[in-house]
N, C-alpha and C. Protein backbone atom coordinates (compact mmCIF):
# COMPACT_ATOMS: atom_id res chain seq x y z
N UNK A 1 25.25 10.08 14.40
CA UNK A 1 24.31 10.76 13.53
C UNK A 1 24.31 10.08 12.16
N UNK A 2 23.28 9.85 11.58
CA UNK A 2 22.91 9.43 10.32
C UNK A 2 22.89 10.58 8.95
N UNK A 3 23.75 9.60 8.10
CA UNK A 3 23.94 10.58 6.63
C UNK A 3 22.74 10.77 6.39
N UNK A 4 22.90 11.64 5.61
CA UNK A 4 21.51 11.95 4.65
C UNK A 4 21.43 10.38 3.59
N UNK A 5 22.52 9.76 3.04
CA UNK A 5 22.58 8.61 2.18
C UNK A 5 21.90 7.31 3.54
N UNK A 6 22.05 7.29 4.46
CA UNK A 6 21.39 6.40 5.24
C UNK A 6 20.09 6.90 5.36
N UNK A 7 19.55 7.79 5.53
CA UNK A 7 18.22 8.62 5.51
C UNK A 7 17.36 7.98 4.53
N UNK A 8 18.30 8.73 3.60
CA UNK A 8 17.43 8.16 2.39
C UNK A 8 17.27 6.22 2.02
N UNK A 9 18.30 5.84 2.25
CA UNK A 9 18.46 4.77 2.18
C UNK A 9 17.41 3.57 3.03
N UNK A 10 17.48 4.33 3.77
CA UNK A 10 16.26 3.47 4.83
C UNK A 10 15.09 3.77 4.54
N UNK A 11 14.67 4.98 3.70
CA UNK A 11 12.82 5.25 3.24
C UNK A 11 13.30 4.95 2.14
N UNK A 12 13.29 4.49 1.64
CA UNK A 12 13.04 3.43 0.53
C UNK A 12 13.11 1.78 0.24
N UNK A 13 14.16 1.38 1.50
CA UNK A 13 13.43 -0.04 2.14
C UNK A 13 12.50 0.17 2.43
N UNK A 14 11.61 1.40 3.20
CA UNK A 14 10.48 0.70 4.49
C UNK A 14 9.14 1.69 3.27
N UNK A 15 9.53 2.11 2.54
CA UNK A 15 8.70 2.85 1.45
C UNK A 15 8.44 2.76 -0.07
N UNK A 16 7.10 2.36 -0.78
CA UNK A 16 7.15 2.03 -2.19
C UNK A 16 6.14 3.17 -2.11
N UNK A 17 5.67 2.94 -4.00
CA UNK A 17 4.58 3.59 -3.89
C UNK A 17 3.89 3.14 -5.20
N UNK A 18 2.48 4.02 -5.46
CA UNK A 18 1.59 3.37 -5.49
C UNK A 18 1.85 2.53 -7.34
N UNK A 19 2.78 3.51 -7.87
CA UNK A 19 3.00 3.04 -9.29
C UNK A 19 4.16 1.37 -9.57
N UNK A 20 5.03 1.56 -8.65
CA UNK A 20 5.81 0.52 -8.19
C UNK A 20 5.32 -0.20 -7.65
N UNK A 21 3.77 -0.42 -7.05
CA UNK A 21 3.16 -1.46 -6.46
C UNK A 21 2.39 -1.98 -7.62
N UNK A 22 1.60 -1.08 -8.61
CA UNK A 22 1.53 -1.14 -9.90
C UNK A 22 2.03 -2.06 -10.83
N UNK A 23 3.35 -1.81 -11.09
CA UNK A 23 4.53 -2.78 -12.12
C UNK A 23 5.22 -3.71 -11.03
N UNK A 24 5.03 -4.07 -9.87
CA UNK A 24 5.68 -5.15 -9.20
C UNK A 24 5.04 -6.27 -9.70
N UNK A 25 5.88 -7.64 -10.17
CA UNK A 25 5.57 -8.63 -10.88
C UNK A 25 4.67 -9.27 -9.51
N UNK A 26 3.54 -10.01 -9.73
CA UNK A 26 2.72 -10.94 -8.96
C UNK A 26 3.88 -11.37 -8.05
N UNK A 27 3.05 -11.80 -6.88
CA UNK A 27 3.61 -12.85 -6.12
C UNK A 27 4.71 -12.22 -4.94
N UNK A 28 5.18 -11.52 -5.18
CA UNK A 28 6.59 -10.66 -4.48
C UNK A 28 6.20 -10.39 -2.95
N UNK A 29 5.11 -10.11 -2.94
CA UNK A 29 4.73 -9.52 -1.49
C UNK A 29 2.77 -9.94 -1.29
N UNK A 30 2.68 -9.40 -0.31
CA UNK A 30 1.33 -9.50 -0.03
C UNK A 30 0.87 -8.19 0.52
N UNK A 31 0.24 -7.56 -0.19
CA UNK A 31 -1.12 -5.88 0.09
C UNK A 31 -2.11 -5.86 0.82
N UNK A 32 -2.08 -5.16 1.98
CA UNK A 32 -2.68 -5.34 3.10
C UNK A 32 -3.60 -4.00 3.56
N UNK A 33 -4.86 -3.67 3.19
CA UNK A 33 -5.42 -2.96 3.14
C UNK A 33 -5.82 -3.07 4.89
N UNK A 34 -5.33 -2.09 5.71
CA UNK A 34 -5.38 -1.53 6.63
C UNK A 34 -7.07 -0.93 7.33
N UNK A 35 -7.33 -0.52 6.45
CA UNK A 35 -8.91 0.68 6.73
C UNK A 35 -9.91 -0.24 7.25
N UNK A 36 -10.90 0.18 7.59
CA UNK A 36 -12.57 -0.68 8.70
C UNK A 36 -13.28 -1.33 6.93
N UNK A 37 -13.87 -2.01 7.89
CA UNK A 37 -14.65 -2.84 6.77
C UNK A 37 -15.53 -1.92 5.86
N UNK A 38 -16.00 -1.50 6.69
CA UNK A 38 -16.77 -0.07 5.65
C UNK A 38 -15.54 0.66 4.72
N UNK A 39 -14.95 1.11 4.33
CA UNK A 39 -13.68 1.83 4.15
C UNK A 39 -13.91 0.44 2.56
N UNK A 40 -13.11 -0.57 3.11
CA UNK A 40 -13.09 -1.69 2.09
C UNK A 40 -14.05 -1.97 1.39
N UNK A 41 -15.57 -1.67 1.44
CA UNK A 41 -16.43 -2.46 1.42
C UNK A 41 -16.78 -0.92 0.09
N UNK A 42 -16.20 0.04 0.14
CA UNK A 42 -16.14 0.94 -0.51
C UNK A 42 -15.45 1.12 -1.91
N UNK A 43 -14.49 0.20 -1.66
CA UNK A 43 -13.54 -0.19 -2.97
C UNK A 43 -11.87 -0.26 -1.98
N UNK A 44 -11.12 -0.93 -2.63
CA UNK A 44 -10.21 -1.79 -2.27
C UNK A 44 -9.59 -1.98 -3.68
N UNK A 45 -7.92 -1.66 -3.57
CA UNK A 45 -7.09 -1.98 -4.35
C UNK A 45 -7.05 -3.70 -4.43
N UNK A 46 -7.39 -4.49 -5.83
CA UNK A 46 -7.32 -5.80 -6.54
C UNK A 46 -6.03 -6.41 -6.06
N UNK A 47 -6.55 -7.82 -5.92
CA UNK A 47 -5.72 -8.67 -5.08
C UNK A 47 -5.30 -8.64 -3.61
N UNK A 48 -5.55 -7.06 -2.94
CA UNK A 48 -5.45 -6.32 -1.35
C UNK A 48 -5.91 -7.88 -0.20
N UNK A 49 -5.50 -7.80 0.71
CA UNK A 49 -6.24 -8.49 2.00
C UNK A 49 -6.26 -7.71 2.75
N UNK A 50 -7.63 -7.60 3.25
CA UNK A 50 -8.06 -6.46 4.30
C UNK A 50 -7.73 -7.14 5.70
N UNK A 51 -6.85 -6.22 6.35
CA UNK A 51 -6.14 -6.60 7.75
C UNK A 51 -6.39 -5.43 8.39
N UNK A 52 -7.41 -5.21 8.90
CA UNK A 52 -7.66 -3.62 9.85
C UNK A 52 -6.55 -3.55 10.93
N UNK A 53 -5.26 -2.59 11.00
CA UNK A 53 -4.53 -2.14 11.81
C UNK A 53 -4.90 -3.22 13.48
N UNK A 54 -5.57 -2.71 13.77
CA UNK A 54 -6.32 -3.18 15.47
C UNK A 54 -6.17 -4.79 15.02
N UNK A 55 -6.72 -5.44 14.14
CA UNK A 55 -6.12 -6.98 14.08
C UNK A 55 -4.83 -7.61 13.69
N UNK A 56 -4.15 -6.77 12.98
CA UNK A 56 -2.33 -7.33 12.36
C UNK A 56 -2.12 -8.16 13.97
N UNK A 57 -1.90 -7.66 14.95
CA UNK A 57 -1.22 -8.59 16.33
C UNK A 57 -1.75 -10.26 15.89
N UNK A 58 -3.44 -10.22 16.57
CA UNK A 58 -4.13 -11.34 16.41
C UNK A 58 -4.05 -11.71 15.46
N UNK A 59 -3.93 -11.69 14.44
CA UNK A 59 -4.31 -12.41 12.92
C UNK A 59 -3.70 -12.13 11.91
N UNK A 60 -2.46 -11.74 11.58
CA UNK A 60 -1.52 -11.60 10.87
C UNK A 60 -0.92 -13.03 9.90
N UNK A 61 -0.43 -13.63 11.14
CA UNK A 61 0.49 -15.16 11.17
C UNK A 61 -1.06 -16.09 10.68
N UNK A 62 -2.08 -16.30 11.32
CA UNK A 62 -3.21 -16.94 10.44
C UNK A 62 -3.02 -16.72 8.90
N UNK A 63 -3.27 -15.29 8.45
CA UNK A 63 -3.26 -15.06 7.34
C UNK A 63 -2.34 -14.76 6.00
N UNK A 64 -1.08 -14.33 6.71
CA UNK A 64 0.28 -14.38 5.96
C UNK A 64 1.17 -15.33 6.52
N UNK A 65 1.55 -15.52 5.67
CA UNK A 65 3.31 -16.16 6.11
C UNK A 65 3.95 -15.27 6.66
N UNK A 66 5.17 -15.48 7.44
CA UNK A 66 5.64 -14.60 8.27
C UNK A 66 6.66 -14.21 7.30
N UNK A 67 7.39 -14.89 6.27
CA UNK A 67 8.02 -15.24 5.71
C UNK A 67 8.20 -13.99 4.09
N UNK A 68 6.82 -13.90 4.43
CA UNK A 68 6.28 -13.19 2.96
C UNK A 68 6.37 -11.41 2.97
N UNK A 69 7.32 -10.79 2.15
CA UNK A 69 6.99 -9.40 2.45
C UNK A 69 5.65 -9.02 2.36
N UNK A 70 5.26 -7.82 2.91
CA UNK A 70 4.41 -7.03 3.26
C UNK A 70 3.69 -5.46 2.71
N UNK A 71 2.93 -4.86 2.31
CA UNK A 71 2.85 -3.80 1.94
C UNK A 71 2.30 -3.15 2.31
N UNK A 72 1.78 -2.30 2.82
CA UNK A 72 0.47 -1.59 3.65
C UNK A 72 -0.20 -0.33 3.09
N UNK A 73 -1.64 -0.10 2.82
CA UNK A 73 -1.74 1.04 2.59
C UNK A 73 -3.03 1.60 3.51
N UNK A 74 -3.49 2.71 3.30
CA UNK A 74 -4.81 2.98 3.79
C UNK A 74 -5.15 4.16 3.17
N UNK A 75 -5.66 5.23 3.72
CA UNK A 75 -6.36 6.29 2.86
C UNK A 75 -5.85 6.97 1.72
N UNK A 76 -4.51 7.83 2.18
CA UNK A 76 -3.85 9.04 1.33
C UNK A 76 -2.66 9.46 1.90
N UNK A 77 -1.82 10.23 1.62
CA UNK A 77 -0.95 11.10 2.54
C UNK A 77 -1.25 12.05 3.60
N UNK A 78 -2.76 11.89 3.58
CA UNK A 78 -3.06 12.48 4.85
C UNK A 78 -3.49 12.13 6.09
N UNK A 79 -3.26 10.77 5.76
CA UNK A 79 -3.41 9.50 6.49
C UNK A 79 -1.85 8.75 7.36
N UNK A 80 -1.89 8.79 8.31
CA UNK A 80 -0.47 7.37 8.85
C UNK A 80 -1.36 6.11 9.31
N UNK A 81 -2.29 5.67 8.65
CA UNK A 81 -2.52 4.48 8.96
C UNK A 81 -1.79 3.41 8.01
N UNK A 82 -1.06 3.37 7.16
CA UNK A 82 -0.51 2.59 6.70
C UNK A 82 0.96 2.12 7.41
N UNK A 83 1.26 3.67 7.91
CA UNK A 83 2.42 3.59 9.16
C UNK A 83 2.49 2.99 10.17
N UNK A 84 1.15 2.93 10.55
CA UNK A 84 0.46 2.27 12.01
C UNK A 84 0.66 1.12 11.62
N UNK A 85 0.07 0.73 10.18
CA UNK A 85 0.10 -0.89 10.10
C UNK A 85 0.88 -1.74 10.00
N UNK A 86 2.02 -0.68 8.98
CA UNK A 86 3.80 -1.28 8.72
C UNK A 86 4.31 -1.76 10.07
N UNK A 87 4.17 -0.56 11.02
CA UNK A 87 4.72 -0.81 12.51
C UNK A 87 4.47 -2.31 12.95
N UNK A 88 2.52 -2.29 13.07
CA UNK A 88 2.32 -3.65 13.64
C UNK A 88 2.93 -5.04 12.82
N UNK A 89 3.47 -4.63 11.65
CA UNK A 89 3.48 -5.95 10.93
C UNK A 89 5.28 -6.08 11.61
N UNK A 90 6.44 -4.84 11.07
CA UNK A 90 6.93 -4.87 11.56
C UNK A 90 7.49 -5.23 13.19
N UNK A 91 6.85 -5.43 14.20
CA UNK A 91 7.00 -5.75 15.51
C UNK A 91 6.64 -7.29 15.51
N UNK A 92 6.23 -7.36 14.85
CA UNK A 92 6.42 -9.32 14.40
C UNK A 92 7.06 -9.80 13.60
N UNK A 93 8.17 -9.15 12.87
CA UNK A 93 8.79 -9.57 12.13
C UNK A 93 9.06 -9.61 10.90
N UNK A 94 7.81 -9.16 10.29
CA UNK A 94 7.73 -9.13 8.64
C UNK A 94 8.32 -7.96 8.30
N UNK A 95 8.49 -8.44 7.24
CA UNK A 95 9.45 -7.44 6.00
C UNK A 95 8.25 -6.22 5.45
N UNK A 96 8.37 -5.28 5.80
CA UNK A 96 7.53 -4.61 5.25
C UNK A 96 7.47 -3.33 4.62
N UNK A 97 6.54 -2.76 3.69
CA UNK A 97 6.75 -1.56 3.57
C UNK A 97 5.65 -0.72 3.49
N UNK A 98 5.75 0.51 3.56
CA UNK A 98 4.46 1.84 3.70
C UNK A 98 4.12 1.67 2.03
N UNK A 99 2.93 1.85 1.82
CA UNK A 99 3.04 2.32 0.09
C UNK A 99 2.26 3.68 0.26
N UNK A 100 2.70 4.81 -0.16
CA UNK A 100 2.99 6.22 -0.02
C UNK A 100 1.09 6.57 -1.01
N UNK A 101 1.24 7.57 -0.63
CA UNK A 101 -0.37 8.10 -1.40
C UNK A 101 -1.45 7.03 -1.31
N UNK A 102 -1.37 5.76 -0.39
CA UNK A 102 -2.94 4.82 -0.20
C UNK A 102 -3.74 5.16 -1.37
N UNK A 103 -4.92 4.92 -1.04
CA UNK A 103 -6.25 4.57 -2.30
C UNK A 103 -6.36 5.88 -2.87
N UNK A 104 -6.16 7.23 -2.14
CA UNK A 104 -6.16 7.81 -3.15
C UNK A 104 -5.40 8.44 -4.23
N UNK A 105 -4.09 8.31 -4.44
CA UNK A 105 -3.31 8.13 -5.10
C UNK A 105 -2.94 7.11 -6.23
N UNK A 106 -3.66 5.82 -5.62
CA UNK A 106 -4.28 4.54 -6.44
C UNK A 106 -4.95 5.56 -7.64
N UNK A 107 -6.08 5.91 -7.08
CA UNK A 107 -7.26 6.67 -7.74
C UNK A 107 -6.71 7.12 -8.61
N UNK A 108 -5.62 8.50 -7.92
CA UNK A 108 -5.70 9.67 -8.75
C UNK A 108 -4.83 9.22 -10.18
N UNK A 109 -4.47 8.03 -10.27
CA UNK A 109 -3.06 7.69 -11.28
C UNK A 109 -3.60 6.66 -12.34
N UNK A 110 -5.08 6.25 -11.93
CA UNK A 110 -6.02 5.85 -13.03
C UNK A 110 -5.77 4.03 -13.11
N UNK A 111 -5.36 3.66 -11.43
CA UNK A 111 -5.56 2.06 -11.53
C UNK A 111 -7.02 1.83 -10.71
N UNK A 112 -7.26 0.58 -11.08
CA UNK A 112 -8.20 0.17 -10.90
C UNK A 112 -8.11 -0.12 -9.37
N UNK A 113 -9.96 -0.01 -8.76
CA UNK A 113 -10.52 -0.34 -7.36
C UNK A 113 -11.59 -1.02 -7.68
N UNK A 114 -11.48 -2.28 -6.67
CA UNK A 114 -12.39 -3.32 -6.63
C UNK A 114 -13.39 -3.30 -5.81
N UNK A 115 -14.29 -3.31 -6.48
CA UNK A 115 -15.64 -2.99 -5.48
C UNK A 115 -16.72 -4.06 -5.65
N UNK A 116 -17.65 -4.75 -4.81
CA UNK A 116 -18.71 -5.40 -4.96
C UNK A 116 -19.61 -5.04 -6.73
N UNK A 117 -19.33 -4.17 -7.21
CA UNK A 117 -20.20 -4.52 -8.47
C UNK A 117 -18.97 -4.45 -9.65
N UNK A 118 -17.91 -4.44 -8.83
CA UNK A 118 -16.70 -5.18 -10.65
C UNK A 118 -15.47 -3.83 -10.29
N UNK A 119 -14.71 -4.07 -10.95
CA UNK A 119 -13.57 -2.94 -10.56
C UNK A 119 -13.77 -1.56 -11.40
N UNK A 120 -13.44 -0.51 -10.88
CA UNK A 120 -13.92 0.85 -11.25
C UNK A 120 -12.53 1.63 -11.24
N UNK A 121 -12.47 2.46 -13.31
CA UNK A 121 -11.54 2.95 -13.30
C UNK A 121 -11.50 4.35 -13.54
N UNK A 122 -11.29 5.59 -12.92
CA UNK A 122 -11.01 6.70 -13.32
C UNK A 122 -10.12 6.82 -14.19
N UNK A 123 -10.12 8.38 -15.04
CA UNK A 123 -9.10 8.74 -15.59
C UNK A 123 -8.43 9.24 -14.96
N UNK A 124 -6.94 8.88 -15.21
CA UNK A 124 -5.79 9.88 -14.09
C UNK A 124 -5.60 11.31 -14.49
N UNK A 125 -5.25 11.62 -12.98
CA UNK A 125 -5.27 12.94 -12.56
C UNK A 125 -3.85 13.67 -13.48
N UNK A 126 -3.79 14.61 -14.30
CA UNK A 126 -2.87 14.63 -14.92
C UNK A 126 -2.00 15.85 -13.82
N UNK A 127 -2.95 15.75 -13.01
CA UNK A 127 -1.62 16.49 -11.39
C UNK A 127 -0.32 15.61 -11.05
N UNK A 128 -0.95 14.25 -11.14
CA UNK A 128 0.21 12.98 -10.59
C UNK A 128 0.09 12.32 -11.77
N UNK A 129 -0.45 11.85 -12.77
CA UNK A 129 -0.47 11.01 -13.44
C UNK A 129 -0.35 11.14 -14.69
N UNK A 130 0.94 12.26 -15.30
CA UNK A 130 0.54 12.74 -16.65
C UNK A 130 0.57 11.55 -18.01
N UNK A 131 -0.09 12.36 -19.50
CA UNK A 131 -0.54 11.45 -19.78
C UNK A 131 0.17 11.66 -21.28
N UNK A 132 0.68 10.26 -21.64
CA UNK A 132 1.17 10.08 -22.31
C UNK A 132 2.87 10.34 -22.72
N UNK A 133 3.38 10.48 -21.26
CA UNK A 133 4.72 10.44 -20.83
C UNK A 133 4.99 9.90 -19.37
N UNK A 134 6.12 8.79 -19.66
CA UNK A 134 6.48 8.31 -18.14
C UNK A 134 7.49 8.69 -17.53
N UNK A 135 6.82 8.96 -16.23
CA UNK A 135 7.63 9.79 -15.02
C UNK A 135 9.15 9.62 -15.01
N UNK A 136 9.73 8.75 -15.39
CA UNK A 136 11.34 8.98 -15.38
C UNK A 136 11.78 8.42 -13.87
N UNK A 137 10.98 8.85 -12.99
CA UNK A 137 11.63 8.56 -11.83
C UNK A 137 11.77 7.27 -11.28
């Protein structure tokens, strides 16, 4: 049986989220927007490569290094398609991780989504994103 310190210990290798994907310096990993082309074509977290779940098998290794960590997101927390996708990246090998709350959590915390007419920024949700104090955590 597994500690609770291994528990935890292991969702947070295989788990970031969306503010820590935020302040992660360039270059570290590669963001892999999971969702259908429509979905993307809607707005898409900046710098993202859209890898729809159903293609990671086929076309993963074309497009990443195998070499290169991984990040995955897709809708929200009401969503496991980012889970789905970690999995597929995971079963080939890559280093990867879930990033927790997908695009809309992006949203609600007031970073920018890239869309065909320029990137679009809400104000954050001061539910998740309060303002003018940082979370501590």
């Amino acid at each position: 049986m597994r500690t609770p310190a291994e528990i935890f210990a292991e969702r947070l290798a295989t788990q970031t989220d969306v503010a820590d994907v935020r302040s992660a310096p360039p270059g570290g990993f590669v963001l892999v927007d999971s969702r259908s082309r429509e979905a993307w074509d809607q707005g898409h977290l900046p710098g993202a490569v859209h890898l729809p779940t159903a293609d990671i098998a086929g076309r993963a290794a074309e497009l990443i290094d195998p070499a290169t960590p991984v990040v995955t997101y897709c809708w929200g927390p009401g969503c496991n398609g980012a889970t789905r996708a970690a999995l597929a990246f995971a079963l080939l090998g890559y280093e990867v991780r879930e990033m927790l709350g997908g695009v809309e959590y992006w949203i609600r915390e007031g970073f920018p989504l890239a869309t065909a007419a320029g990137e679009v920024v809400r104000d954050p949700d001061p539910l998740v994103a309060p303002t003018g104090v940082a979370c501590g955590c």
